[in-house]
Protein backbone atom coordinates (compact mmCIF):
# COMPACT_ATOMS: atom_id res chain seq x y z
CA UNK A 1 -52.76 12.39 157.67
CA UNK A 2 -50.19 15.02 158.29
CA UNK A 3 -52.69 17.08 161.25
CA UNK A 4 -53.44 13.37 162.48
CA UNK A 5 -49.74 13.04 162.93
CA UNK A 6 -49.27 16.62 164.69
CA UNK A 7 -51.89 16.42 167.01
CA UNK A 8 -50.88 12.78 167.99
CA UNK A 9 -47.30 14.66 168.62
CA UNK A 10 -48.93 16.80 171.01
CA UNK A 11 -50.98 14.51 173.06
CA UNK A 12 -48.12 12.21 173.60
CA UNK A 13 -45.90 15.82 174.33
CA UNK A 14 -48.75 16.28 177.06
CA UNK A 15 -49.14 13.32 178.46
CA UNK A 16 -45.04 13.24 179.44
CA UNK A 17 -45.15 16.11 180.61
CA UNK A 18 -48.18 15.30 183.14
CA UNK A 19 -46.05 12.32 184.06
CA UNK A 20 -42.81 14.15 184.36
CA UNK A 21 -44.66 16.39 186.76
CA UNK A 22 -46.20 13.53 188.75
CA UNK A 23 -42.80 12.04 188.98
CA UNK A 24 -41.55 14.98 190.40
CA UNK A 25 -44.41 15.82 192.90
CA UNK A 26 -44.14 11.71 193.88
CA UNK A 27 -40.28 12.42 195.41
């Protein structure tokens, strides 16, 4: 349960930052 919890942590770290980088490519 705990590593389910970490990795879900990461994906959701990833996936801002792919949108923070779209975002900022976009302007």
């Amino acid at each position: 349960e705990n590593s389910l919890r970490i990795n879900f942590g990461t994906q959701r770290y990833w996936l801002e930052q792919s949108i923070n980088r779209m975002l900022k490519n976009d302007k």
